[in-house]
C-alpha atoms as a PDB file:
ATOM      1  CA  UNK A   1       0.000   0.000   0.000  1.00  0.00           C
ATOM      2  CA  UNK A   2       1.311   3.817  -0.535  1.00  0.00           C
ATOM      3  CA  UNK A   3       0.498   6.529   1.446  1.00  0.00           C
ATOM      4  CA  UNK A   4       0.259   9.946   0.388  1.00  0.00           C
ATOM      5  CA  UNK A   5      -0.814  13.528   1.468  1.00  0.00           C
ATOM      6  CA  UNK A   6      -1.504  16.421  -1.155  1.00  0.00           C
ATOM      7  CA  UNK A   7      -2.607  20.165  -0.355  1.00  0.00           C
ATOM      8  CA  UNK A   8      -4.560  22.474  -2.120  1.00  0.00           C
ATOM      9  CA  UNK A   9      -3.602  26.018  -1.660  1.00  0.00           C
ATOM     10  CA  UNK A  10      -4.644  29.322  -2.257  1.00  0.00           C
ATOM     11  CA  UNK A  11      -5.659  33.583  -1.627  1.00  0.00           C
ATOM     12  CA  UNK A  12      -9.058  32.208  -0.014  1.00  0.00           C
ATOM     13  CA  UNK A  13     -10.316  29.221   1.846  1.00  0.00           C
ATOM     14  CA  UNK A  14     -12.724  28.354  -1.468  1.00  0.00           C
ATOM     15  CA  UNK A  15     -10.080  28.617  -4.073  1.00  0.00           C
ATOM     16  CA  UNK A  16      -7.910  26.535  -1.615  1.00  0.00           C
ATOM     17  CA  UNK A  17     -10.916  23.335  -1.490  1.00  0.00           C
ATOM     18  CA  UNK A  18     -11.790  23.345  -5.721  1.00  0.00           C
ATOM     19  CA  UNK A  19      -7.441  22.963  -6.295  1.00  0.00           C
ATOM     20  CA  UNK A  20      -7.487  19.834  -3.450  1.00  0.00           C
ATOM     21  CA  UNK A  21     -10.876  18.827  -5.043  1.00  0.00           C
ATOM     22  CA  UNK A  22      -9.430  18.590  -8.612  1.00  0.00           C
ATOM     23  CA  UNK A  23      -6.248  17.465  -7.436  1.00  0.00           C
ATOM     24  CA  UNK A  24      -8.000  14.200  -5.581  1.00  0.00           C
ATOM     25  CA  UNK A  25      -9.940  13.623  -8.337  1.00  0.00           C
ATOM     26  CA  UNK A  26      -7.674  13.134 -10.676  1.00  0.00           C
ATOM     27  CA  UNK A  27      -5.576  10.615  -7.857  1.00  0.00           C
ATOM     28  CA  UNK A  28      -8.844   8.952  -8.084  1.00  0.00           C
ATOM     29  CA  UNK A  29      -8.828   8.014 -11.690  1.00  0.00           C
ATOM     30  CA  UNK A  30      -5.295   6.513 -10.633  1.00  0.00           C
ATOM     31  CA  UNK A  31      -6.219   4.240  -8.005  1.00  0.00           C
ATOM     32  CA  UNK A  32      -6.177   6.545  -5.113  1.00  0.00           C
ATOM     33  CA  UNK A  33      -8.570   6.476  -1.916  1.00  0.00           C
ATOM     34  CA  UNK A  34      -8.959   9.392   0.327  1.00  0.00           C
ATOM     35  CA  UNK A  35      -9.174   8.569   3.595  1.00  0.00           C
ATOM     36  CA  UNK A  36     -10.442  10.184   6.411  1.00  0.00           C
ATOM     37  CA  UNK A  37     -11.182  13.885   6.075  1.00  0.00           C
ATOM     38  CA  UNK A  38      -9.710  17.366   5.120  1.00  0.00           C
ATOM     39  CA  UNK A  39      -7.322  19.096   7.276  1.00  0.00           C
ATOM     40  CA  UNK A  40      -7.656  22.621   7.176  1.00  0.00           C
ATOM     41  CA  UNK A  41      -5.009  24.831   8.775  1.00  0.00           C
ATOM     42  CA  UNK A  42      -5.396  27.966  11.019  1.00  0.00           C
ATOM     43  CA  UNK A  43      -2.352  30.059  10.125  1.00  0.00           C
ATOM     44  CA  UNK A  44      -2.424  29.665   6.097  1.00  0.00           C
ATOM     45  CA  UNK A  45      -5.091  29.083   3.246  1.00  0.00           C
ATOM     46  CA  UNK A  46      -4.012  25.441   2.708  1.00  0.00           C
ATOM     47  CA  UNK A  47      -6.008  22.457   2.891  1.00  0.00           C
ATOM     48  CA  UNK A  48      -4.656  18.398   2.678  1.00  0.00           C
ATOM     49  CA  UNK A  49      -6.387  15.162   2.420  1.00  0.00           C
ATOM     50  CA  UNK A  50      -4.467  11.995   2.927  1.00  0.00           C
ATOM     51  CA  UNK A  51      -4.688   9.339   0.230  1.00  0.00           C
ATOM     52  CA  UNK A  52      -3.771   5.523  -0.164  1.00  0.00           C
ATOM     53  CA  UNK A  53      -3.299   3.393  -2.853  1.00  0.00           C
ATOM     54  CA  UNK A  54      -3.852  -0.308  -2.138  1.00  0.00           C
ATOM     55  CA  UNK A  55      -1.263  -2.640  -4.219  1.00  0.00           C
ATOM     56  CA  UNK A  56      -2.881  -4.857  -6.965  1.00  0.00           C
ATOM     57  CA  UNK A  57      -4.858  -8.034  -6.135  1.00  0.00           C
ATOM     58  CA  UNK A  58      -5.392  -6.356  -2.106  1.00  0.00           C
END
């Protein structure tokens, strides 16, 4: 299995969510689960979600 965590960034909280939305979408079309939910920071505009991709026949 691989782990991964990607971020979506930007001026304002909304333009921050559509870049991690596109972003997980197309890890999606690659095999990629999100799991668990979006982490949203305090002190900057960036948002993550943490991903996994399970190895073939799993």
């Amino acid at each position: 299995m691989e782990y991964k965590i990607i971020s979506g960034k930007g001026w304002t909280p909304e333009i921050a969510v559509k870049e991690l939305e596109h972003n997980v979408n197309l890890l999606i079309k690659e095999g990629w689960e999100p799991i668990g939910g979006v982490i949203v920071t305090s002190f900057n505009e960036n948002v993550y979600q943490a991903l996994i991709r399970r190895k073939s026949g799993s």
